[in-house]
Protein backbone atom coordinates (compact mmCIF):
# COMPACT_ATOMS: atom_id res chain seq x y z
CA UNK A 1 -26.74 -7.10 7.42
CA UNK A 2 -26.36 -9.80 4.66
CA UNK A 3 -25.90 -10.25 1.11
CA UNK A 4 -26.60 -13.59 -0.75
CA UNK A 5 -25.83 -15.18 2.71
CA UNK A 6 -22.69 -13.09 3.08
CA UNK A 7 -22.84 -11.44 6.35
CA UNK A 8 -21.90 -7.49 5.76
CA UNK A 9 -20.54 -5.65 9.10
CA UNK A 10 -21.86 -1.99 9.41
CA UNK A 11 -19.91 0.63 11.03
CA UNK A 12 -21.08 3.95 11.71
CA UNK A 13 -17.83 6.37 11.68
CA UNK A 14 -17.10 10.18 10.71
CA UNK A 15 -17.16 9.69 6.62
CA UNK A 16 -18.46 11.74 3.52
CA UNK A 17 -20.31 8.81 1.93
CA UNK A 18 -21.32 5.05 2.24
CA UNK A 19 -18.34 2.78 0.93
CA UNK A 20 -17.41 -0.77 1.37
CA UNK A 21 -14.71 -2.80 1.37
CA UNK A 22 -13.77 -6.78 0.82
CA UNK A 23 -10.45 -7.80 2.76
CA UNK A 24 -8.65 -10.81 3.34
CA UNK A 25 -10.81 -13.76 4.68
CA UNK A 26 -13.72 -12.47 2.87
CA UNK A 27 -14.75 -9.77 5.55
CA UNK A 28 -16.82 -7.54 4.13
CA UNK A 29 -16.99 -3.91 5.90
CA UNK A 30 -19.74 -1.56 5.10
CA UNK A 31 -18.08 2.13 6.29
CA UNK A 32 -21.75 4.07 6.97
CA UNK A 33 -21.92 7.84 7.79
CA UNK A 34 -23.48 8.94 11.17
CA UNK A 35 -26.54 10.88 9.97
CA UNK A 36 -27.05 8.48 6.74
CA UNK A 37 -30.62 6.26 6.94
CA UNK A 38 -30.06 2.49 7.25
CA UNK A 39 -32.19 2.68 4.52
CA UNK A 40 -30.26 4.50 2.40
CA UNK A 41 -26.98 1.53 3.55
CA UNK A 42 -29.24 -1.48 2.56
CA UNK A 43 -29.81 0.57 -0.75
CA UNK A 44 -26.15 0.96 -1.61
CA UNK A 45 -25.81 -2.42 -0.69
CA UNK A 46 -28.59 -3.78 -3.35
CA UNK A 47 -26.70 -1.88 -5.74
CA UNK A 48 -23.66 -3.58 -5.31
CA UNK A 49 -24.39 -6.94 -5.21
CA UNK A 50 -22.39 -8.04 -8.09
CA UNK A 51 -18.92 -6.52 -6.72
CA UNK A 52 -19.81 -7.56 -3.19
CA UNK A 53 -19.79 -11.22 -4.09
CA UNK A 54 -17.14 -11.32 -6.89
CA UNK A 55 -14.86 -9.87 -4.30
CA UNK A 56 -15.92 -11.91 -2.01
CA UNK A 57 -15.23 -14.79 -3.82
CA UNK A 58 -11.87 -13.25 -4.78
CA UNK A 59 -10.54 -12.35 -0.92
CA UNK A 60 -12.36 -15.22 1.29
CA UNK A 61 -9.39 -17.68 1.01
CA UNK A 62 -6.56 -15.22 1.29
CA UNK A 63 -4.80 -14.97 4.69
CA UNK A 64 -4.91 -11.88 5.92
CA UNK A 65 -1.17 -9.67 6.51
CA UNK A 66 0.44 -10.36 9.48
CA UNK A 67 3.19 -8.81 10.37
CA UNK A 68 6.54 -10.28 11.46
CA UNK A 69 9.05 -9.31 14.00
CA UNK A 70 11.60 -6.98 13.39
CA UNK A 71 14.46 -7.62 15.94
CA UNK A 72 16.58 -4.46 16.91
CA UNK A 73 19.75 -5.78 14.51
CA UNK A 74 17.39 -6.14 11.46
CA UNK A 75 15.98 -2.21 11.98
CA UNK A 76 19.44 -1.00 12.08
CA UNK A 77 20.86 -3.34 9.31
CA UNK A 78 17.64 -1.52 7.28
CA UNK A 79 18.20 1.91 8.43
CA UNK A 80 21.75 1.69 6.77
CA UNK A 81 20.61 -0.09 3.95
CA UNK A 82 18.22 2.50 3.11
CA UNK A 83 19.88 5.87 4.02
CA UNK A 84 22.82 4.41 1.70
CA UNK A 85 20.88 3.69 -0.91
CA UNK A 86 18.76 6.99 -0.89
CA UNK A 87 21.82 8.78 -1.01
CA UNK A 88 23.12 6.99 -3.66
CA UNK A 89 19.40 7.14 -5.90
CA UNK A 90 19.13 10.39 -5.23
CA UNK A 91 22.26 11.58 -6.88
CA UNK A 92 22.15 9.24 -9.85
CA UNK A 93 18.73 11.10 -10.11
CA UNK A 94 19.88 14.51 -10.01
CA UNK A 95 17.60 15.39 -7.11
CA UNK A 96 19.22 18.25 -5.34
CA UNK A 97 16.30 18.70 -2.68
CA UNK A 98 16.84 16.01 0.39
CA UNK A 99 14.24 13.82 1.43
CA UNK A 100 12.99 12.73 5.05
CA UNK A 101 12.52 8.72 5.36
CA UNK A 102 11.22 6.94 8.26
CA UNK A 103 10.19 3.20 8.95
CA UNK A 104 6.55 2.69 9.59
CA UNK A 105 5.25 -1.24 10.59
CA UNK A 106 2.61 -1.18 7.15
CA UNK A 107 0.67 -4.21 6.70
CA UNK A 108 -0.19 -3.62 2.97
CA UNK A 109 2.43 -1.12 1.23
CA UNK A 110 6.66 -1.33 1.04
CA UNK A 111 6.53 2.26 0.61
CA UNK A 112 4.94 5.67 0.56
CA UNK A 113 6.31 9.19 -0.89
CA UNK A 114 4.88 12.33 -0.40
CA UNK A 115 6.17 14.09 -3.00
CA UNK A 116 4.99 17.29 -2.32
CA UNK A 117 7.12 17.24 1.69
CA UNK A 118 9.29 15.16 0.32
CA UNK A 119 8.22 12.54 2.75
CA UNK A 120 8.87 8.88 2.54
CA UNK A 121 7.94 6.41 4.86
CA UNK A 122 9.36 2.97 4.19
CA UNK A 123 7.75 -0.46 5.71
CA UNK A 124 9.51 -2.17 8.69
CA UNK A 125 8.62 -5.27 7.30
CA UNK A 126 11.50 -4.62 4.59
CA UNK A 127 14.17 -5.95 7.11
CA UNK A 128 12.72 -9.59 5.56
CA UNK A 129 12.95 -9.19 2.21
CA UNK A 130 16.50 -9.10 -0.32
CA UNK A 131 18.45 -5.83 -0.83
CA UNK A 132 18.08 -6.03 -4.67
CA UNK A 133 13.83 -5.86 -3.90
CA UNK A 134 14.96 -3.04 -1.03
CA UNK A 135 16.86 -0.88 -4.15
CA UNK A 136 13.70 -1.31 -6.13
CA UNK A 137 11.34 0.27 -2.96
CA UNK A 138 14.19 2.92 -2.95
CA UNK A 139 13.89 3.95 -6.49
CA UNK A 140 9.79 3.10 -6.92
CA UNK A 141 9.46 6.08 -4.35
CA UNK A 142 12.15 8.10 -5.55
CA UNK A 143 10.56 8.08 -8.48
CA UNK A 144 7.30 9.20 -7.03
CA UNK A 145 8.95 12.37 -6.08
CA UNK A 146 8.58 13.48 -10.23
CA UNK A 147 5.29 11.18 -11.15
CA UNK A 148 2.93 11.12 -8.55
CA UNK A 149 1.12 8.02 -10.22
CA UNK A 150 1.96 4.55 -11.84
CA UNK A 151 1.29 4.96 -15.33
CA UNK A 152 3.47 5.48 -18.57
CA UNK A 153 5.59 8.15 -17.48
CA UNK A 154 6.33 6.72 -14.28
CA UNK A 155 7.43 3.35 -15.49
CA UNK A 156 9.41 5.00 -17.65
CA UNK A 157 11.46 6.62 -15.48
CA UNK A 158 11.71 3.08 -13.24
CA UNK A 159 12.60 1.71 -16.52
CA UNK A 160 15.50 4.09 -16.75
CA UNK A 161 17.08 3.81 -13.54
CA UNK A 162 16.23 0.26 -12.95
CA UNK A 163 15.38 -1.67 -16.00
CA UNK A 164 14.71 -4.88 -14.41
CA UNK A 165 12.79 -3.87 -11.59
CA UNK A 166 9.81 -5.72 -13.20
CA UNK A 167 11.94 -8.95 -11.83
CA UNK A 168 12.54 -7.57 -8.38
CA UNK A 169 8.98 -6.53 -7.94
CA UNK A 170 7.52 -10.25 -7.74
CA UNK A 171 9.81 -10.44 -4.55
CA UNK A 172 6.85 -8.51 -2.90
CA UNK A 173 3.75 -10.09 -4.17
């Protein structure tokens, strides 16, 4: 399928609704339910012309993540980095409750909390980056654990424990 020349791949898959998606290299995705008419795909498509190709236009030069190699040294070096400094965050915090962390190899977040299990799963790919942009992951999902999104109240409380984690972020971007 194609849209002002950009060519749209359709994939049938187990989902609710029709959805698309622009990722690096301009790739364009079309996510299309099983039972839903092609019809009804070319439809949505139509509809979204506009977004398809300012997206488009936004993602086709960006390289797509890749991740690096994380030798056997680094993983440990990180494990101790971050069990130290969750440790540490948590009591400056107050949090009582313990928290599981694990490393996961994530192409596109640092981080992830589940606040309500207390879950967080920190990126692999950390073992690359400074400690002072680690501590910021640290507290970002700590901080998760009370706000579950990013608005006022949570970067109020980053503000608090880390007031210049707006510095440390750009590390990551």
């Amino acid at each position: 399928m194609t849209c002002n020349g950009i060519e749209i791949e359709v994939i049938r898959k187990a989902v609710r609704r029709v959805s698309i998606k622009v990722s690096a290299g301009g790739k364009v995705q079309l996510n299309v339910p099983w039972q839903t008419p092609l019809s009804v795909a070319e439809a949505f498509v139509r509809d979204k012309a506009d977004w398809i190709m300012v997206n488009y236009l936004k993602f086709k030069d960006k390289k797509p993540h890749t991740l690096q190699p994380v030798s056997r040294e680094q993983a440990v070096e990180l494990v101790d980095f971050l069990n130290q400094s969750v440790r540490h965050w948590l009591q400056v915090m107050g949090e009582k409750k313990p928290v599981q962390c694990h490393l996961r190899n994530m192409k596109t977040m640092w981080g992830n909390c589940r606040a309500q299990t207390r879950n967080i799963a920190f990126s692999l790919q950390l073992a690359h980056k400074s400690n002072a942009f680690r501590e910021y992951i640290v507290v970002h999902e700590l901080c998760h654990l009370r706000v579950q999104n990013h608005g006022a109240d949570f970067q109020a409380l980053m503000d608090q424990y880390l007031p210049d984690w707006r510095e440390r972020r750009k590390e990551g971007k």
